[in-house]
PDB file of N, CA and C in Angstrom:
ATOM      1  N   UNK A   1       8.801 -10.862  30.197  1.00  0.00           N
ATOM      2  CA  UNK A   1       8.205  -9.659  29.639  1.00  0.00           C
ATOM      3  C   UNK A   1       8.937  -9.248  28.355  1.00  0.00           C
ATOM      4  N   UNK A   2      10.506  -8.933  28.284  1.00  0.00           N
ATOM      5  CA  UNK A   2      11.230  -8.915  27.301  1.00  0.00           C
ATOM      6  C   UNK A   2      10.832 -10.207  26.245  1.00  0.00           C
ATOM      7  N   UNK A   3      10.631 -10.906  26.175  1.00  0.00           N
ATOM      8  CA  UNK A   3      10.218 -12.421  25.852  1.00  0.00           C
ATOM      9  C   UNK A   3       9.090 -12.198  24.679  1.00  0.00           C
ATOM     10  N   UNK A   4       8.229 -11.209  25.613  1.00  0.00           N
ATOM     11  CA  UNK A   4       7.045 -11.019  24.845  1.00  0.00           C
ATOM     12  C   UNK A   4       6.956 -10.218  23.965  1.00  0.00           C
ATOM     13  N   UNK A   5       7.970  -9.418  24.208  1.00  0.00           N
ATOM     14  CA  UNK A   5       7.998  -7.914  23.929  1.00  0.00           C
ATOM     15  C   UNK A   5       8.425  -8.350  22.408  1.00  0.00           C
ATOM     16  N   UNK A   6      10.009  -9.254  22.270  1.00  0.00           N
ATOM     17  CA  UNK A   6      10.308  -9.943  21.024  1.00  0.00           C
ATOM     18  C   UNK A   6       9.622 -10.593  19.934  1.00  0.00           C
ATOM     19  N   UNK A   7       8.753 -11.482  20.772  1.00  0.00           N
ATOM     20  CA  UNK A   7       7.426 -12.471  19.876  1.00  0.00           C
ATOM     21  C   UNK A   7       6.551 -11.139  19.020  1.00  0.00           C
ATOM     22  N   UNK A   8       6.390 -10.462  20.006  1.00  0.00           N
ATOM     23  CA  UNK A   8       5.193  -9.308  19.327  1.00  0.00           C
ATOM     24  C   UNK A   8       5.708  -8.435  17.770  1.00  0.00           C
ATOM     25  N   UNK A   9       7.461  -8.273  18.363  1.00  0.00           N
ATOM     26  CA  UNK A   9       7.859  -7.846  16.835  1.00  0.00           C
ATOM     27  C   UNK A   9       8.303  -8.718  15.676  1.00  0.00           C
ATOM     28  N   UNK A  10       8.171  -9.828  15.994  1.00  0.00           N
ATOM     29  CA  UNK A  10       8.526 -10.878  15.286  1.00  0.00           C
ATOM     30  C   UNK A  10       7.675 -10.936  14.632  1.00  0.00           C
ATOM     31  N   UNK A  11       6.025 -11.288  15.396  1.00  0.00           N
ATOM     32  CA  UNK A  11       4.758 -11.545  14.383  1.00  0.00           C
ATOM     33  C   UNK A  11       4.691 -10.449  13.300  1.00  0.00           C
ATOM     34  N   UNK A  12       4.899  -8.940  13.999  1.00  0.00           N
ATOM     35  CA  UNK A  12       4.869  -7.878  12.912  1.00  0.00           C
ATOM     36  C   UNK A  12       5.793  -7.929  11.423  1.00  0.00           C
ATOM     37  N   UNK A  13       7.010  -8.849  12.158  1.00  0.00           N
ATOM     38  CA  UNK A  13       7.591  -9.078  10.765  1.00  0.00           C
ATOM     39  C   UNK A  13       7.046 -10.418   9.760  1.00  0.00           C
ATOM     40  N   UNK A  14       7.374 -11.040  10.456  1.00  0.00           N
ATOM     41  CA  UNK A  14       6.148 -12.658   9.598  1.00  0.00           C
ATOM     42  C   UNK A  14       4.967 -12.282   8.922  1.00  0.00           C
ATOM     43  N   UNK A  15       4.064 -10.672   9.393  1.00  0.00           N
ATOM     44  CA  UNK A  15       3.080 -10.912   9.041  1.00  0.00           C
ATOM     45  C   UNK A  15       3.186  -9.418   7.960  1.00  0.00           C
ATOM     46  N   UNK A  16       4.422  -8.782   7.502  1.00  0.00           N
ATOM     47  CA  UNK A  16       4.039  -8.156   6.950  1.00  0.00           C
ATOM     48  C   UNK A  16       4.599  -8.475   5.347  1.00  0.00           C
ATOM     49  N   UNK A  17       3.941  -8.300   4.582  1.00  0.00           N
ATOM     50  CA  UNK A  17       4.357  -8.914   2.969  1.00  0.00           C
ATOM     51  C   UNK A  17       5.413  -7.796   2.580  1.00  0.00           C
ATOM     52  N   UNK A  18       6.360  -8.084   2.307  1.00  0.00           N
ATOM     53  CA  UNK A  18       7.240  -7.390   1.435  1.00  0.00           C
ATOM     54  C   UNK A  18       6.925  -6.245   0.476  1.00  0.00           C
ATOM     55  N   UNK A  19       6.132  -6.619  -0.116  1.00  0.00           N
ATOM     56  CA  UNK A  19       5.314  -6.173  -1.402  1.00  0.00           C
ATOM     57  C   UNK A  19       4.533  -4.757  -1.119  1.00  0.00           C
ATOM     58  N   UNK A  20       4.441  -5.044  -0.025  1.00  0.00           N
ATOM     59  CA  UNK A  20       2.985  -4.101   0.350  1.00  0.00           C
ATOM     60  C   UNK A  20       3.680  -4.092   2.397  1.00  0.00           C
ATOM     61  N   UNK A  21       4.276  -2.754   1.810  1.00  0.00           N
ATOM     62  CA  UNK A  21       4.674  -2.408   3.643  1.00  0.00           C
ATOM     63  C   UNK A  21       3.832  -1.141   3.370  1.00  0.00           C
ATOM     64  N   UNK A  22       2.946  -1.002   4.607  1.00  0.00           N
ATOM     65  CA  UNK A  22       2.434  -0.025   4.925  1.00  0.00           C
ATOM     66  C   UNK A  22       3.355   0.972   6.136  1.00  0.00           C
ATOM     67  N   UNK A  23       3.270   2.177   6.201  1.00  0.00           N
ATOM     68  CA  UNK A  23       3.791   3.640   6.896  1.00  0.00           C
ATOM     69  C   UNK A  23       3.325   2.535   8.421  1.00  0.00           C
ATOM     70  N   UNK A  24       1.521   2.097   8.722  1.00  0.00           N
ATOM     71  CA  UNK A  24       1.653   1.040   9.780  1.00  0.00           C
ATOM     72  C   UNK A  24       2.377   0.314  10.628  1.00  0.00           C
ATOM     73  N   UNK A  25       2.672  -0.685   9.464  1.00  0.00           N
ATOM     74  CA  UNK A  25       3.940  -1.683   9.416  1.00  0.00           C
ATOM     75  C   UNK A  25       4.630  -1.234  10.183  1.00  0.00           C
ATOM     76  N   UNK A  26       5.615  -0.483   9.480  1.00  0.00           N
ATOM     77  CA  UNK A  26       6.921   0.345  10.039  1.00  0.00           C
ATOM     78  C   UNK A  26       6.704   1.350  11.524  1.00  0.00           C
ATOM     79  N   UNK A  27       5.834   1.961  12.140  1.00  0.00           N
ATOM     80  CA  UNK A  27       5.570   2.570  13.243  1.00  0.00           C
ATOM     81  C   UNK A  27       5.087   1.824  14.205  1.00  0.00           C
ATOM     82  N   UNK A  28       4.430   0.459  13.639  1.00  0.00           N
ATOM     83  CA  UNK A  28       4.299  -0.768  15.108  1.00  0.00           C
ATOM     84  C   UNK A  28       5.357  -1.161  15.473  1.00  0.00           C
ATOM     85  N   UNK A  29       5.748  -1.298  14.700  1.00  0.00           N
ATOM     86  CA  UNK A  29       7.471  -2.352  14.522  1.00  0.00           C
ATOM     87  C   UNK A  29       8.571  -1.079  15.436  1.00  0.00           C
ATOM     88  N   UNK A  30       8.513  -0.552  15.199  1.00  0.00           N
ATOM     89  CA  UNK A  30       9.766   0.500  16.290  1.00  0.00           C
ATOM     90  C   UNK A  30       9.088   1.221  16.732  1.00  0.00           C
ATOM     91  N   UNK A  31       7.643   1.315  16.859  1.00  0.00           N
ATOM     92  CA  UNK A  31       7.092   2.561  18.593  1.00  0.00           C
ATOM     93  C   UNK A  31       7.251   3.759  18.274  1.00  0.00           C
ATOM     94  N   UNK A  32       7.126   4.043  17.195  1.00  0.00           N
ATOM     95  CA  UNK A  32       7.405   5.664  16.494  1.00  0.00           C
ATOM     96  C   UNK A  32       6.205   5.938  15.885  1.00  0.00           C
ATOM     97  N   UNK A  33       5.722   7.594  16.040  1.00  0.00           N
ATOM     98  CA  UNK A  33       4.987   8.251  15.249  1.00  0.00           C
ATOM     99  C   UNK A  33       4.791   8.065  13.954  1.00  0.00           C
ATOM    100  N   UNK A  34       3.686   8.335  13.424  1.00  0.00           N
ATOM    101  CA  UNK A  34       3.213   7.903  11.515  1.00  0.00           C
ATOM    102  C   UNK A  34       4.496   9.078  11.045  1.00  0.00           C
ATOM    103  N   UNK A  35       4.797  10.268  11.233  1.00  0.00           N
ATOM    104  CA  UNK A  35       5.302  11.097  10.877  1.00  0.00           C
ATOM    105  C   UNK A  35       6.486  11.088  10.613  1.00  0.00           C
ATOM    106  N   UNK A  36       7.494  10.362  11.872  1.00  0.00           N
ATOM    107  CA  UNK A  36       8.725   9.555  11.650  1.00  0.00           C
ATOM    108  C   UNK A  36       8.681   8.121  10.882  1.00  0.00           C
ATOM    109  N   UNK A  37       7.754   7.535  10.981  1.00  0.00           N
ATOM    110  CA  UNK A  37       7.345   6.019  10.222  1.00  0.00           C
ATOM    111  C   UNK A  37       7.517   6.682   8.602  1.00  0.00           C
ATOM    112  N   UNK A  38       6.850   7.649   8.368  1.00  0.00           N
ATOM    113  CA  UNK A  38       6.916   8.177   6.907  1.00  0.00           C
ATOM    114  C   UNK A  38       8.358   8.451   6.624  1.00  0.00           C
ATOM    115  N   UNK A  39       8.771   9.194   7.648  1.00  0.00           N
ATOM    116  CA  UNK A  39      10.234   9.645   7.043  1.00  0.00           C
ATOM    117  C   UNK A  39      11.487   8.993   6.678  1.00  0.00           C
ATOM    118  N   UNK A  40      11.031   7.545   7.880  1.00  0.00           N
ATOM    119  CA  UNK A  40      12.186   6.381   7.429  1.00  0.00           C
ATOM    120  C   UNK A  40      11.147   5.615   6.470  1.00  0.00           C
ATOM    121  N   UNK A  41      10.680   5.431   5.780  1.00  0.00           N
ATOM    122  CA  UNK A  41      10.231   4.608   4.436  1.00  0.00           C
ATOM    123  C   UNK A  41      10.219   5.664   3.315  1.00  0.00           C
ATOM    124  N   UNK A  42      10.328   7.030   3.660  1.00  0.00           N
ATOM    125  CA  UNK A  42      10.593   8.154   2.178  1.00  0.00           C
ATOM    126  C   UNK A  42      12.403   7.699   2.547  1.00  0.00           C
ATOM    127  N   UNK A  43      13.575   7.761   3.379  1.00  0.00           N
ATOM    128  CA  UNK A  43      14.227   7.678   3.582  1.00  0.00           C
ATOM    129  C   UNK A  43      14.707   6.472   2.691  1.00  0.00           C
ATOM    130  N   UNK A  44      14.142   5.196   2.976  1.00  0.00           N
ATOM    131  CA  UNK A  44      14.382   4.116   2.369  1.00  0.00           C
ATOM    132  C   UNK A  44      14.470   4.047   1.245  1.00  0.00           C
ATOM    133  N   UNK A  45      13.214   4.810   0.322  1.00  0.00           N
ATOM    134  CA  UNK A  45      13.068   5.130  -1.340  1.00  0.00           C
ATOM    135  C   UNK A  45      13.981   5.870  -1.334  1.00  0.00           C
ATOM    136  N   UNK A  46      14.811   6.730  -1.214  1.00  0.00           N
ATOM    137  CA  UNK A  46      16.231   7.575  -1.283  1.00  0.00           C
ATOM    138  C   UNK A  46      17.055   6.791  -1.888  1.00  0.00           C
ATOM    139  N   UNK A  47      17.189   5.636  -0.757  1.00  0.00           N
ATOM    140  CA  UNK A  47      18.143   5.119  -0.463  1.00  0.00           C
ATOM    141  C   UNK A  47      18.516   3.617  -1.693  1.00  0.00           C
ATOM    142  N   UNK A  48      17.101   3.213  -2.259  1.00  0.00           N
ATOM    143  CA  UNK A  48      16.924   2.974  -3.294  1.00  0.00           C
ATOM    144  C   UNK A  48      16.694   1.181  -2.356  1.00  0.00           C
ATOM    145  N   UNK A  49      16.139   1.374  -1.196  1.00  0.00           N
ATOM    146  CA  UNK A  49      15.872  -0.290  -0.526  1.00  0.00           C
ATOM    147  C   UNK A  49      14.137  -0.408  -0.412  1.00  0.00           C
ATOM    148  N   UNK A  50      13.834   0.756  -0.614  1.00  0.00           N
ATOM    149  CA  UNK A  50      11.894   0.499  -1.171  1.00  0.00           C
ATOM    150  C   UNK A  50      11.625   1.287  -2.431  1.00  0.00           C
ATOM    151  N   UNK A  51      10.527   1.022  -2.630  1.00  0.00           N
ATOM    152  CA  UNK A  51       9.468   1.803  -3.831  1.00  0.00           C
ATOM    153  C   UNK A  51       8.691   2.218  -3.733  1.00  0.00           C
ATOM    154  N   UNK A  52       8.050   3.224  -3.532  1.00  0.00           N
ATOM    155  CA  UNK A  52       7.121   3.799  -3.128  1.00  0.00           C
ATOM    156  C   UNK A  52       6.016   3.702  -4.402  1.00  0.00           C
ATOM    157  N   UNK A  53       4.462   3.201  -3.727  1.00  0.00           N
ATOM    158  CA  UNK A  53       3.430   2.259  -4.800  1.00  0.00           C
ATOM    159  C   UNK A  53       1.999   3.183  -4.357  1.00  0.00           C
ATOM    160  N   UNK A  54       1.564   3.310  -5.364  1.00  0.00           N
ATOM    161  CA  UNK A  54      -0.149   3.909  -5.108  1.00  0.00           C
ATOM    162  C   UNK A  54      -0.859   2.558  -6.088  1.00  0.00           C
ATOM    163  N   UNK A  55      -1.954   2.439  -5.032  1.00  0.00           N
ATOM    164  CA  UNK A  55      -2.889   1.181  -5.384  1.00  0.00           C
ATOM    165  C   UNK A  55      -4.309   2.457  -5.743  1.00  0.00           C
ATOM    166  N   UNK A  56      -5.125   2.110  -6.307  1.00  0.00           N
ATOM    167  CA  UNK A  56      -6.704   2.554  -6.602  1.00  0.00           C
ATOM    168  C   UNK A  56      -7.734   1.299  -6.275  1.00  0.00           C
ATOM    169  N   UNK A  57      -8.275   2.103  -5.115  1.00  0.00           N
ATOM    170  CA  UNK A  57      -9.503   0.975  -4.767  1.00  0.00           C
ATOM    171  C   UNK A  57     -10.766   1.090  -5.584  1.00  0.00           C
ATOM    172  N   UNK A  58     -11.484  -0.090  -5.515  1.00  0.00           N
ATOM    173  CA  UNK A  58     -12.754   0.209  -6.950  1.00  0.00           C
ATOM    174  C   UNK A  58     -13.441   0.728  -5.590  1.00  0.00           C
ATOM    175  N   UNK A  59     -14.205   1.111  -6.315  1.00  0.00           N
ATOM    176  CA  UNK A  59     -15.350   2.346  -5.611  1.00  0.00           C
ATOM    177  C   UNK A  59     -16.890   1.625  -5.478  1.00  0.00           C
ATOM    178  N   UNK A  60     -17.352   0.591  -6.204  1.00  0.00           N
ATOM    179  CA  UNK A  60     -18.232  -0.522  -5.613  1.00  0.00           C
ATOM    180  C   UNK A  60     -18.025  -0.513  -4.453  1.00  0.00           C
ATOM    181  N   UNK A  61     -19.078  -0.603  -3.274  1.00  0.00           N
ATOM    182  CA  UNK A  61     -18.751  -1.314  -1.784  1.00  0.00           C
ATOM    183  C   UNK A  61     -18.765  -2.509  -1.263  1.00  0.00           C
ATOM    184  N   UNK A  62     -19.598  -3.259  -2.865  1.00  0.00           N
ATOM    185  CA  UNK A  62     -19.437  -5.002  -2.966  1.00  0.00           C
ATOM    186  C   UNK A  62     -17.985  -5.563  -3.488  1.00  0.00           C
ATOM    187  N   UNK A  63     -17.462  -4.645  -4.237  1.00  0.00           N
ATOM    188  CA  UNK A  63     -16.224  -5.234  -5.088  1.00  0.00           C
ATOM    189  C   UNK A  63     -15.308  -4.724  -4.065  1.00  0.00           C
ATOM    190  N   UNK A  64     -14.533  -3.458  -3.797  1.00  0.00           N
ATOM    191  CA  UNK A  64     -13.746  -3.214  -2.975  1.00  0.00           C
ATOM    192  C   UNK A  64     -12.051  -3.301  -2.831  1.00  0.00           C
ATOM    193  N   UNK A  65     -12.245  -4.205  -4.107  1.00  0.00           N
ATOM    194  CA  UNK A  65     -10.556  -4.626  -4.442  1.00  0.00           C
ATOM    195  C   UNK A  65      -9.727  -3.384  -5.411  1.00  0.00           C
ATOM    196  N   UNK A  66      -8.358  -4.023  -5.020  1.00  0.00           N
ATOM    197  CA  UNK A  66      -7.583  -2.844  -5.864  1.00  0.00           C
ATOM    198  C   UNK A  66      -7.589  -2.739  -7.620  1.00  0.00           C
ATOM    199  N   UNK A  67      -7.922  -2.094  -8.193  1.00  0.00           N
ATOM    200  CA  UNK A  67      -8.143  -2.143  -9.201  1.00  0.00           C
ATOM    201  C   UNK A  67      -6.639  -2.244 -10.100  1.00  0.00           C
ATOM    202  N   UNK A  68      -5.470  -1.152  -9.935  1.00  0.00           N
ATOM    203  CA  UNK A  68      -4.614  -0.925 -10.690  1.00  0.00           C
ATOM    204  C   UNK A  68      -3.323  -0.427  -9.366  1.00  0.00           C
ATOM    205  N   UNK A  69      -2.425  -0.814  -9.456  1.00  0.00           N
ATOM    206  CA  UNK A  69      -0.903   0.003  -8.777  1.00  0.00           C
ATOM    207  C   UNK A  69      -0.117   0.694  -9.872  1.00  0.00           C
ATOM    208  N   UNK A  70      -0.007   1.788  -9.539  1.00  0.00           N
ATOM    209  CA  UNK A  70       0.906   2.625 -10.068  1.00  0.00           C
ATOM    210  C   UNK A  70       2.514   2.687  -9.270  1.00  0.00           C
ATOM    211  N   UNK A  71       3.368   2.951 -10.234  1.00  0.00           N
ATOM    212  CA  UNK A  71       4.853   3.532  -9.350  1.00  0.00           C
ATOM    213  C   UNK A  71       4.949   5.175  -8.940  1.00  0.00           C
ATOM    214  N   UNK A  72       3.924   6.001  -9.909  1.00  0.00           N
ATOM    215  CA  UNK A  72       4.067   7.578  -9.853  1.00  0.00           C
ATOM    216  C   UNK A  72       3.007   8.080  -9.937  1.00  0.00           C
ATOM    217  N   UNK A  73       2.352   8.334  -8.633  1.00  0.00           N
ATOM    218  CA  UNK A  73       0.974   9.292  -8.594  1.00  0.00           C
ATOM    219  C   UNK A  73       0.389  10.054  -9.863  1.00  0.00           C
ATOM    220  N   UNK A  74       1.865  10.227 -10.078  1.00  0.00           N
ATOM    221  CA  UNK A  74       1.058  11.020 -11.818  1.00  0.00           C
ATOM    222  C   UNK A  74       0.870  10.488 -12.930  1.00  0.00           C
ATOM    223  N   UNK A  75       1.276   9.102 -12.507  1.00  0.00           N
ATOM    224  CA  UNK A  75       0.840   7.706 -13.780  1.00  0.00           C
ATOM    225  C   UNK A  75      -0.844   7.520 -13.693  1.00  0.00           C
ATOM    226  N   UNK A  76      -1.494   8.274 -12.399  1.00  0.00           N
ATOM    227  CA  UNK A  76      -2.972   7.297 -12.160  1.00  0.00           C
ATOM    228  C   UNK A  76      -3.580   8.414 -13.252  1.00  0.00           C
ATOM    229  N   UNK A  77      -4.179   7.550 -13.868  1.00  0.00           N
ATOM    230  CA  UNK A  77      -5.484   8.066 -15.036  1.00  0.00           C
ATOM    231  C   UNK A  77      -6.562   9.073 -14.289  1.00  0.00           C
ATOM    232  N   UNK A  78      -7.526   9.677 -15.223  1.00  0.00           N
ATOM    233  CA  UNK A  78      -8.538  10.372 -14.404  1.00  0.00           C
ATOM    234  C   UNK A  78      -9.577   9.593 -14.436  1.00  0.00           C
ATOM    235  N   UNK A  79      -9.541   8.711 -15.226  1.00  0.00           N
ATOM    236  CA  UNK A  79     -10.708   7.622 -14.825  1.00  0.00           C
ATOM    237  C   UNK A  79      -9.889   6.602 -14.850  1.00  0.00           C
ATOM    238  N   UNK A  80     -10.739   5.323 -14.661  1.00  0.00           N
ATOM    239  CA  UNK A  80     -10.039   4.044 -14.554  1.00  0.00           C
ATOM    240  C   UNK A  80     -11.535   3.002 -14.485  1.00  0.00           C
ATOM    241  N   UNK A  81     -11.164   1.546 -15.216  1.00  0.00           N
ATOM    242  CA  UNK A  81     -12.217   0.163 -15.132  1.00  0.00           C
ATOM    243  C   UNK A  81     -12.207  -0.400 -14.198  1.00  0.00           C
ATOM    244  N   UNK A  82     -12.957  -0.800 -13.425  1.00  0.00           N
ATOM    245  CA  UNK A  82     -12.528  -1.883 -12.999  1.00  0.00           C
ATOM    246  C   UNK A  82     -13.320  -3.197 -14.091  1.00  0.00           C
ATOM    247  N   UNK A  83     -12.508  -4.562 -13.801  1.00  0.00           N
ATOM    248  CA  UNK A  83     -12.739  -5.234 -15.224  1.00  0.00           C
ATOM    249  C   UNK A  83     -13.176  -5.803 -14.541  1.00  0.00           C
ATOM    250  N   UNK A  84     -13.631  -6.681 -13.140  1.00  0.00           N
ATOM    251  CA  UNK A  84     -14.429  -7.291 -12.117  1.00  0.00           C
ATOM    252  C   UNK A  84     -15.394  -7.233 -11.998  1.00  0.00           C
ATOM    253  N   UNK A  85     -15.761  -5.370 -12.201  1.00  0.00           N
ATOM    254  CA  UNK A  85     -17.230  -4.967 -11.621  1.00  0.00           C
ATOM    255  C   UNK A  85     -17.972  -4.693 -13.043  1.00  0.00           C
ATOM    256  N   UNK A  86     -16.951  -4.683 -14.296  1.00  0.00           N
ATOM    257  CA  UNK A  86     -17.738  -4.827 -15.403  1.00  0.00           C
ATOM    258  C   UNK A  86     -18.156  -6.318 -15.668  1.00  0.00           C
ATOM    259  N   UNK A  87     -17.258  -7.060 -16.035  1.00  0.00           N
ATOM    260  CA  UNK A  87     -17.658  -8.626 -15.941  1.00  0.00           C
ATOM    261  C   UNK A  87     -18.574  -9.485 -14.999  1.00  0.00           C
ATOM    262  N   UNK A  88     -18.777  -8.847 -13.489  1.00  0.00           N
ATOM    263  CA  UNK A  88     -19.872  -9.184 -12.633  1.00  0.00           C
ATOM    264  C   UNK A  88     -20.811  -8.595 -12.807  1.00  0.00           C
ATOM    265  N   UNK A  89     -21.379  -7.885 -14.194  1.00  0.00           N
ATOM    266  CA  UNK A  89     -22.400  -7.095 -14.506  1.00  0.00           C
ATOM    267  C   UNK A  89     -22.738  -6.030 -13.509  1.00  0.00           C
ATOM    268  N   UNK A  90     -21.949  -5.365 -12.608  1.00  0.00           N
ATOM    269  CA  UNK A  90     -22.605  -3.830 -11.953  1.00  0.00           C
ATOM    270  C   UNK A  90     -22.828  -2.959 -13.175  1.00  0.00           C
ATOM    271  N   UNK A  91     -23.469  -2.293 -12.663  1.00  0.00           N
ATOM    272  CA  UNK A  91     -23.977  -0.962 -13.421  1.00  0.00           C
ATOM    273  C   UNK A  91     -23.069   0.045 -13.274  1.00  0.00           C
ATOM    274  N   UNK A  92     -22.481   0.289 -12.358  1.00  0.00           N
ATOM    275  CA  UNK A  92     -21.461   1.011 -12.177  1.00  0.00           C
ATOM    276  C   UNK A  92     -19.826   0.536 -11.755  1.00  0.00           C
ATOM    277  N   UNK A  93     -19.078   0.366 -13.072  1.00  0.00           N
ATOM    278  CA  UNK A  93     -17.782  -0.099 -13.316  1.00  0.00           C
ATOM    279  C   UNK A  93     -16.127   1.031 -13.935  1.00  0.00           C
ATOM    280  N   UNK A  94     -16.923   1.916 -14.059  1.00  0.00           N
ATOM    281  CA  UNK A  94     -16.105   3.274 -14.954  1.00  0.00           C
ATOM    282  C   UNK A  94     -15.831   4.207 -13.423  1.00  0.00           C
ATOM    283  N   UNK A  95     -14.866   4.411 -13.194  1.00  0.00           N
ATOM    284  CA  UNK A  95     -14.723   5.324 -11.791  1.00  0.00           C
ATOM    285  C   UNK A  95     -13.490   6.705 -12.233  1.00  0.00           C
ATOM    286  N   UNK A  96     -14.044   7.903 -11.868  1.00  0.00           N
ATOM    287  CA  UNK A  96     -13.143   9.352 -11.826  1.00  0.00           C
ATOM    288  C   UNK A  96     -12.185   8.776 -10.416  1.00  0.00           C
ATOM    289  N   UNK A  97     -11.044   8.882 -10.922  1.00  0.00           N
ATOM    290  CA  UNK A  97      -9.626   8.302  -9.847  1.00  0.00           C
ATOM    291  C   UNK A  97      -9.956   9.061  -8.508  1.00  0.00           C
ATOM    292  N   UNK A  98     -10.317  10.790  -8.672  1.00  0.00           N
ATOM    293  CA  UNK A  98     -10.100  11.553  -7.645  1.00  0.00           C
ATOM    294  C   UNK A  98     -10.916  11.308  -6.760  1.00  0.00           C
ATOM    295  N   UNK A  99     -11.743  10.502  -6.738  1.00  0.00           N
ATOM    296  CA  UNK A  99     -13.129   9.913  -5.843  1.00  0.00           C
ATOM    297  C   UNK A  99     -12.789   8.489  -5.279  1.00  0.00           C
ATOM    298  N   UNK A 100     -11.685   7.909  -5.622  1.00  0.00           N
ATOM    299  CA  UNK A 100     -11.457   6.497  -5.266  1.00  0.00           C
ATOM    300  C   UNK A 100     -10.434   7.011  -4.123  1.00  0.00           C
ATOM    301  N   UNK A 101     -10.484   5.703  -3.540  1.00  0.00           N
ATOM    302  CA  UNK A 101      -9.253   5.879  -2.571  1.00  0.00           C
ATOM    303  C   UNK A 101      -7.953   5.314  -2.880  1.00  0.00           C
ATOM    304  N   UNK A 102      -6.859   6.059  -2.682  1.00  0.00           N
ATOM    305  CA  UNK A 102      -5.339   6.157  -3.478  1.00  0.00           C
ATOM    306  C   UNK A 102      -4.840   5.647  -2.289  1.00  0.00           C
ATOM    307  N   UNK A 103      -4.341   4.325  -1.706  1.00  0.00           N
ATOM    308  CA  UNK A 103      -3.583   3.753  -1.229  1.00  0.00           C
ATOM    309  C   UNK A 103      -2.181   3.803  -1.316  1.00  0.00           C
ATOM    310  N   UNK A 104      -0.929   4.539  -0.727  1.00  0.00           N
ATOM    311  CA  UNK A 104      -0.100   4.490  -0.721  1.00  0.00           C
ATOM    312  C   UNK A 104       0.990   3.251   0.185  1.00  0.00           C
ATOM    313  N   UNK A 105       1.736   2.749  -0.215  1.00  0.00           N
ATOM    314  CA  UNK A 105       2.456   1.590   0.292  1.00  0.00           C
ATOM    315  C   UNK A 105       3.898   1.855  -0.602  1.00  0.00           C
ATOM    316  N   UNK A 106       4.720   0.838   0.459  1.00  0.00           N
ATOM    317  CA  UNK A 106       6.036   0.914   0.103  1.00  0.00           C
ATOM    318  C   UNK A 106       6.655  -0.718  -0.170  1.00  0.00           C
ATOM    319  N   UNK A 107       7.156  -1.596  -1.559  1.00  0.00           N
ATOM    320  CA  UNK A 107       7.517  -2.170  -1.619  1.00  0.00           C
ATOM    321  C   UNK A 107       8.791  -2.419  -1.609  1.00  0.00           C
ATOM    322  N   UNK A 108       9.753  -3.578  -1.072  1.00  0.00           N
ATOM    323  CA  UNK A 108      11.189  -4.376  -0.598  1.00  0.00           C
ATOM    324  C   UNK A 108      11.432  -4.476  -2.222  1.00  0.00           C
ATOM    325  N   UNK A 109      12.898  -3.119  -2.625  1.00  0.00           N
ATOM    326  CA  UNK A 109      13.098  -3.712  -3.364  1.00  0.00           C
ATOM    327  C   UNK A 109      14.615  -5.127  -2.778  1.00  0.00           C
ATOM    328  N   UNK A 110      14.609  -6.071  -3.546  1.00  0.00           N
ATOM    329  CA  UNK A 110      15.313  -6.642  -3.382  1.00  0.00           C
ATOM    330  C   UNK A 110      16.546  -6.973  -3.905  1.00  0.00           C
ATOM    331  N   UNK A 111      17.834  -6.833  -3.310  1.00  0.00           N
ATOM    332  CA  UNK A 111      18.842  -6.601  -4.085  1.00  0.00           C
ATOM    333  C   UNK A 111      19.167  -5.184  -4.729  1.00  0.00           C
ATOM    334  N   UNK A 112      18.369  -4.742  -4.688  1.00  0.00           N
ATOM    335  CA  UNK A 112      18.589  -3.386  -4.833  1.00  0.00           C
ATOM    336  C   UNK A 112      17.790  -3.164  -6.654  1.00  0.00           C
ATOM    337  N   UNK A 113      17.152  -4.256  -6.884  1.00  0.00           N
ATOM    338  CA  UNK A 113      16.837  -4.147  -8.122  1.00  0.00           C
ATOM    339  C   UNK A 113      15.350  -3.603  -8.022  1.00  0.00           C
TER     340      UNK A 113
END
């Protein structure tokens, strides 16, 4: 049972990208509330061992991909392209930020750099 219990946090680590740790991530992985999950990954950015990242999703429901990552919420534009959904000819490619969805994630810095 312990056995299993190990494998299960193992996969959570194998399967989570460095790059892109979600508040998720971190609350499967130790059995803790989103609320404490937040506080040790704001904790971590303190501490200067993550980065805290906002992604903008395109607002197409065919396209769907991240358009742009920011480091500072107050870097995101009030509009934004996506250059995908202009180049795949949609009609609608120009998106107001406050209508998209703002993905927050926390990236490994490494080394401390």
């Amino acid at each position: 049972m312990f056995n299993r219990f190990l494998k299960r946090k193992a996969a959570i680590v194998e399967n989570t990208d460095p790059d892109r740790i979600f508040v998720e991530n971190v609350r499967s992985f130790f059995n803790i509330p989103t609320r404490w999950a937040r506080f040790l990954c704001d904790m971590a950015v303190r501490q200067g061992i993550l980065r805290k990242k906002y992604s903008i999703e395109c607002g197409n429901e065919e396209c769907g991909r991240i358009i742009k990552s920011y480091d500072r919420k107050s870097d995101i534009p009030e509009k934004i392209v996506c250059r995908t959904c202009e180049l795949e000819g949609y009609p609608k490619f120009e998106f107001e930020t406050d209508k998209l969805n703002i993905v927050e994630y926390y990236q490994y810095i490494e080394n401390g750099k």
